[in-house]
Each structure stands twice: as structure tokens, then as C-alpha cells.
Protein backbone atom coordinates (compact mmCIF):
# COMPACT_ATOMS: atom_id res chain seq x y z
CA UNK A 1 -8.10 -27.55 70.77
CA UNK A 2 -11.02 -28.79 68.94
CA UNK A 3 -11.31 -32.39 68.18
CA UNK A 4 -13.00 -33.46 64.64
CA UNK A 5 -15.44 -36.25 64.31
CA UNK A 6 -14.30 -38.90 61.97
CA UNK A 7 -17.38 -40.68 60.24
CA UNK A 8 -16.92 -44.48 60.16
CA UNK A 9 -18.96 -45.40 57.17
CA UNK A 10 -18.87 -48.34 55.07
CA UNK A 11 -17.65 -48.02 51.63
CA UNK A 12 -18.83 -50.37 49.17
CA UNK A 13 -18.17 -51.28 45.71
CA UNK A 14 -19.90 -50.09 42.49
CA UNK A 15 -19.67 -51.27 39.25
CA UNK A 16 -19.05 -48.87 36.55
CA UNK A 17 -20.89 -49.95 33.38
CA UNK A 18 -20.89 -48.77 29.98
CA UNK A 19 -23.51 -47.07 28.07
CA UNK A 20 -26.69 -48.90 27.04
CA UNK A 21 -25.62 -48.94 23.26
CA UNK A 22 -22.54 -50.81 24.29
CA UNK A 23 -24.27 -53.84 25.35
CA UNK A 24 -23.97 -52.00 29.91
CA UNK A 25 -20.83 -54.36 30.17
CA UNK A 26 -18.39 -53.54 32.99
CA UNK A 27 -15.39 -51.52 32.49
CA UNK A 28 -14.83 -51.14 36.31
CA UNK A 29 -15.06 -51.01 39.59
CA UNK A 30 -14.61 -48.32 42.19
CA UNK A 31 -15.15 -47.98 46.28
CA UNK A 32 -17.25 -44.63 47.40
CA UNK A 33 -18.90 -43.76 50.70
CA UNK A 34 -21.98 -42.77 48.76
CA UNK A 35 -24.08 -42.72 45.89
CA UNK A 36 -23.38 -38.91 45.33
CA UNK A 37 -19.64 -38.89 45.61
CA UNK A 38 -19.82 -41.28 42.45
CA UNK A 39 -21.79 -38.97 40.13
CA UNK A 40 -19.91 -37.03 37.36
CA UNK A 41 -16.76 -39.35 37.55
CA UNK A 42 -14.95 -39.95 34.59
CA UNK A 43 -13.75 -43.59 33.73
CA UNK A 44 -10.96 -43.47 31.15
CA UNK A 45 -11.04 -46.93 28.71
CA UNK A 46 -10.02 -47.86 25.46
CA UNK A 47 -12.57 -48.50 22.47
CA UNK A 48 -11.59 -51.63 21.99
CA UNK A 49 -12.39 -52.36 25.75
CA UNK A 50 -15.87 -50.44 24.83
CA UNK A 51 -17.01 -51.99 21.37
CA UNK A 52 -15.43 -55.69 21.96
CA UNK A 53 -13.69 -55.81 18.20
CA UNK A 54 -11.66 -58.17 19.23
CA UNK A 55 -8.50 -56.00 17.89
CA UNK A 56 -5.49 -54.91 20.24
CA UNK A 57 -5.82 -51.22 19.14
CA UNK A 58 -4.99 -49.28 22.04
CA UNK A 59 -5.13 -45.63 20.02
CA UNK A 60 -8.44 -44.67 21.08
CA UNK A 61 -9.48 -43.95 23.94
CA UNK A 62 -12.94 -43.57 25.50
CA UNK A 63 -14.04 -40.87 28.54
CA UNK A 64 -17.13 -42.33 29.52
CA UNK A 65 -18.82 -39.72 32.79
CA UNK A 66 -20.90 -41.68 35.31
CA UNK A 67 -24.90 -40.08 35.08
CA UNK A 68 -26.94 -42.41 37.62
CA UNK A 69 -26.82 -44.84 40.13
CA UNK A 70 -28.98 -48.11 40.39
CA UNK A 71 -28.13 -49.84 43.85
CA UNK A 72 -24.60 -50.67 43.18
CA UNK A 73 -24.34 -50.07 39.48
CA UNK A 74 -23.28 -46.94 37.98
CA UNK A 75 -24.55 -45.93 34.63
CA UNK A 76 -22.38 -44.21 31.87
CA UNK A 77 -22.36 -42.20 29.21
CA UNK A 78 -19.65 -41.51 26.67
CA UNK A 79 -18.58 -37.51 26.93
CA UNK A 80 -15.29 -37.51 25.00
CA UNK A 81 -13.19 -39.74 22.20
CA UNK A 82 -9.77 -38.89 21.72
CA UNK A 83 -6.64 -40.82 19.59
CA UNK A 84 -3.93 -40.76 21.58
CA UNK A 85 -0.84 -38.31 21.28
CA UNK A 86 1.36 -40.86 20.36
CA UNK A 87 -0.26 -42.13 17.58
CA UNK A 88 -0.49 -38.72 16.27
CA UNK A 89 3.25 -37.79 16.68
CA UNK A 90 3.62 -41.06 14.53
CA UNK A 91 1.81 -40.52 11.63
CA UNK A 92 2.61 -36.37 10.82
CA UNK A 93 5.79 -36.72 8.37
CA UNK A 94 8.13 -33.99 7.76
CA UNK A 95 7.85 -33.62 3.99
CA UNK A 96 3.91 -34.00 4.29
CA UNK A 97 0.46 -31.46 4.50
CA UNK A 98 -1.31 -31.20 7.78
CA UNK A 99 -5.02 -29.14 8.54
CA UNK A 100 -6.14 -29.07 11.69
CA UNK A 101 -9.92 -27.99 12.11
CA UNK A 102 -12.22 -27.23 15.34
CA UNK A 103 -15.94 -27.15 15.02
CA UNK A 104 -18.31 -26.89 17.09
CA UNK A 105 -21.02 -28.77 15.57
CA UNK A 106 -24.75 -30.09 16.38
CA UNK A 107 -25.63 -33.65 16.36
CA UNK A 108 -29.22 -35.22 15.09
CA UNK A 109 -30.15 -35.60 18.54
CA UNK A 110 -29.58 -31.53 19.51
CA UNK A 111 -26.65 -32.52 21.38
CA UNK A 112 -23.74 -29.60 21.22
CA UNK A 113 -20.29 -31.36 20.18
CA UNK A 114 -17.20 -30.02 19.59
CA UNK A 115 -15.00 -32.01 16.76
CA UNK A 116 -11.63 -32.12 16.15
CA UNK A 117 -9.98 -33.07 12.67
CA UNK A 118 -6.77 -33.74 11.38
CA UNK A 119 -6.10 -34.21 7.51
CA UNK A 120 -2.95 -35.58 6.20
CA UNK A 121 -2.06 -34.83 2.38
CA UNK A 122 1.19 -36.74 0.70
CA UNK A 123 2.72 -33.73 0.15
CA UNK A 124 2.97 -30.16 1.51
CA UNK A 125 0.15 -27.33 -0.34
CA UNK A 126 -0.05 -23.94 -0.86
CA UNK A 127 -1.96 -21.54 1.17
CA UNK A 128 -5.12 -21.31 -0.81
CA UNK A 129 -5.37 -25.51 -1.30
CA UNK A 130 -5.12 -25.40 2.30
CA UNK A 131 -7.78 -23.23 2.99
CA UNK A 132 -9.82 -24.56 0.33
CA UNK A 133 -9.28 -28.03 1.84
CA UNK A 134 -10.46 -26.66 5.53
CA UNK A 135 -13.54 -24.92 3.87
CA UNK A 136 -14.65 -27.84 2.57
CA UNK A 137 -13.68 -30.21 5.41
CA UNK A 138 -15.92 -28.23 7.59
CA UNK A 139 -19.08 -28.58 5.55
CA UNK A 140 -18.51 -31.92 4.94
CA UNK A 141 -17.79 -32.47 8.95
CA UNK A 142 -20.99 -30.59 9.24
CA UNK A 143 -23.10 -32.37 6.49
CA UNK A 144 -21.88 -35.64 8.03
CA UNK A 145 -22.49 -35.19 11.99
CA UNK A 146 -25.72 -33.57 11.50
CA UNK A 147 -26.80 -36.82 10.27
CA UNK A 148 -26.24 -38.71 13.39
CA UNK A 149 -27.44 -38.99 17.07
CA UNK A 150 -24.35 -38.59 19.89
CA UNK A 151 -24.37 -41.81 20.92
CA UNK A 152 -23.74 -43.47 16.92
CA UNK A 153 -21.54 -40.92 15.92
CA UNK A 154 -19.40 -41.96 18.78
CA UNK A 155 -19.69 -45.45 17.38
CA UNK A 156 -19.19 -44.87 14.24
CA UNK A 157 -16.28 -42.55 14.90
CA UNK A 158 -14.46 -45.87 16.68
CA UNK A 159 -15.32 -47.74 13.25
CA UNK A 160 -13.57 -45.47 10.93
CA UNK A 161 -16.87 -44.81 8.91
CA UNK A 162 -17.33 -41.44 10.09
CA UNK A 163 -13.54 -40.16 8.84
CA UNK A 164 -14.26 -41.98 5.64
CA UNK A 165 -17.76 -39.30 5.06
CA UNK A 166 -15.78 -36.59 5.78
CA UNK A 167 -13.17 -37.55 3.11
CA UNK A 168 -15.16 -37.77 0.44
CA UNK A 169 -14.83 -35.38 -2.69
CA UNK A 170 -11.62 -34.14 -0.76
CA UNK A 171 -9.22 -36.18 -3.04
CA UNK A 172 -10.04 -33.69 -6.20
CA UNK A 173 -8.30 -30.97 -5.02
CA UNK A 174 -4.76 -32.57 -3.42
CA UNK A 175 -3.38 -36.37 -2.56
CA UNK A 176 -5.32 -36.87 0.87
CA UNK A 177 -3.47 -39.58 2.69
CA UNK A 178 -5.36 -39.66 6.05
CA UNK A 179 -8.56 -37.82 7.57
CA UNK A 180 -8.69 -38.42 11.28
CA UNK A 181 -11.21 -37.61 14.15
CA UNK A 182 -8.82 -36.51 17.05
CA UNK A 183 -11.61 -35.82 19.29
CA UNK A 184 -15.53 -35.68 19.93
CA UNK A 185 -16.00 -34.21 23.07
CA UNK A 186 -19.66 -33.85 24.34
CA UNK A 187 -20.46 -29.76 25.12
């Protein structure tokens, strides 16, 4: 029978901070062995715990992934936005128009994202509105995020600003009632 050596180390705490263009606030705390173990963890928050709004709105939520370590501090970045289901399941009526479209689109910055949108239209279109819609919600998307750098296009997204680009010149062609970013997820 062999007998396995159990290493006593010390865990200590680190800090889990958020990006640099969110002000490096804390958004948590976790206990690891070592430095290593901690890099590439994913913290799961809500925007309004990221951007400090001062709103209660709980619908978006924030996957920030830890990059480096600096003595007990671990440094963030944001890989992936998403609304939640719920929310979703909420607003999709049964007499109502839905597109869903998936890009994968380039930011300012060169950074590889893939975006998710959901348009909601009053009432329910024909086939060739639709895909007239979806045509031109994907250059728009396009136009839009190639404008940006990651890190403000994430911000932005949280805002509302960037749903309100994409929407634009939509409303000649049907009622839009909603354009929504489901997810930005960093490639």
C-alpha cells in the first residue's frame, strides 16, 4: 500500500478586482494555494456591481476572467456580457416579431468578438422583412462595433448606447419595439 504525501500549504486570500476601466474596485475575494491556480478564473458579477449606476438592475451580468497576479491582487478583464434568460423569456410576446443574429465581428482594437442580437418588432413580419431586417442589422452591428475598442464597447453595451446604433434606420422598414445585445463574448 502506498501512502500519498499531503502538502500542508498555506492558502491565502486574493482579491479579485475589476478591470482598469472600471475604476480596479473589488468584486471579490477567493482562497488559492498559489498564484497559478488563480489564473484564468472566471468571476461572475452583475453590471451594476461593475459600473456603480447606482440602479438595482440585476439583468446583466458580467464574466470578468482573472489575467495577472500582483502580490495578493488579481487583475481582470471582462470576456463575456450576457442579459439574463429570464429577462428574455419576459419580454418575447406571443403575437410579436423576433430576429435573432450571431456575428462574429472585429473590434477597433483587433480583438475577435462574437455578438449576439435580439430584435423585437410590435408585430409578427413576413419572410422577406425579416431577412431584410437581419441584413441590415448585421451591417449596422458591424458598422457600429468596428468603431469601438473591447473594453468601451463592453461599456457602452451596459449603457444601452450601443443597442440604440444598431437600431438606427431599422424603424423604416417595420415597428421595431426593442434591439437588444444578448451577449458579447470575447473570442
Amino acid at each position: 500500500m502506498t501512502v500519498k504525501k499531503v502538502s500542508k500549504k498555506k492558502k491565502n486570500w486574493y482579491t479579485i478586482l475589476s478591470p482598469k476601466e472600471y475604476g480596479e474596485t473589488e468584486v471579490g475575494k477567493t482562497l488559492s494555494k498559489d498564484d497559478k491556480s488563480i489564473i484564468n478564473r472566471i468571476v461572475e458579477v452583475t453590471a451594476d456591481e461593475l459600473v456603480k449606476k447606482g440602479s438595482k438592475d440585476q439583468k446583466v451580468k458580467v464574466k470578468l476572467r482573472v489575467e495577472s497576479i500582483k502580490e495578493t491582487k488579481a487583475h481582470t478583464h471582462v470576456q463575456e456580457l450576457k442579459l439574463s434568460d429570464s429577462y428574455l423569456s419576459r419580454l418575447v410576446k406571443k403575437k410579436s416579431g423576433k430576429i435573432d443574429a450571431v456575428m462574429t465581428l472585429r473590434t477597433q482594437d483587433d480583438k475577435k468578438i462574437k455578438l449576439k442580437v435580439l430584435l423585437l418588432t410590435k408585430s409578427k413580419l413576413p419572410r422577406t422583412k425579416k431577412a431584410l431586417i437581419k441584413k441590415m442589422l448585421e451591417e449596422n452591428s458591424s458598422n457600429v462595433v468596428s468603431d469601438y475598442k473591447y473594453a468601451q464597447l463592453v461599456y457602452e453595451t451596459i449603457l444601452g448606447k450601443i443597442q440604440k446604433a444598431v437600431k438606427k434606420d431599422l424603424h423604416k422598414i417595420a415597428v421595431i419595439r426593442k434591439v437588444l445585445i444578448t451577449k458579447v463574448r470575447l473570442l
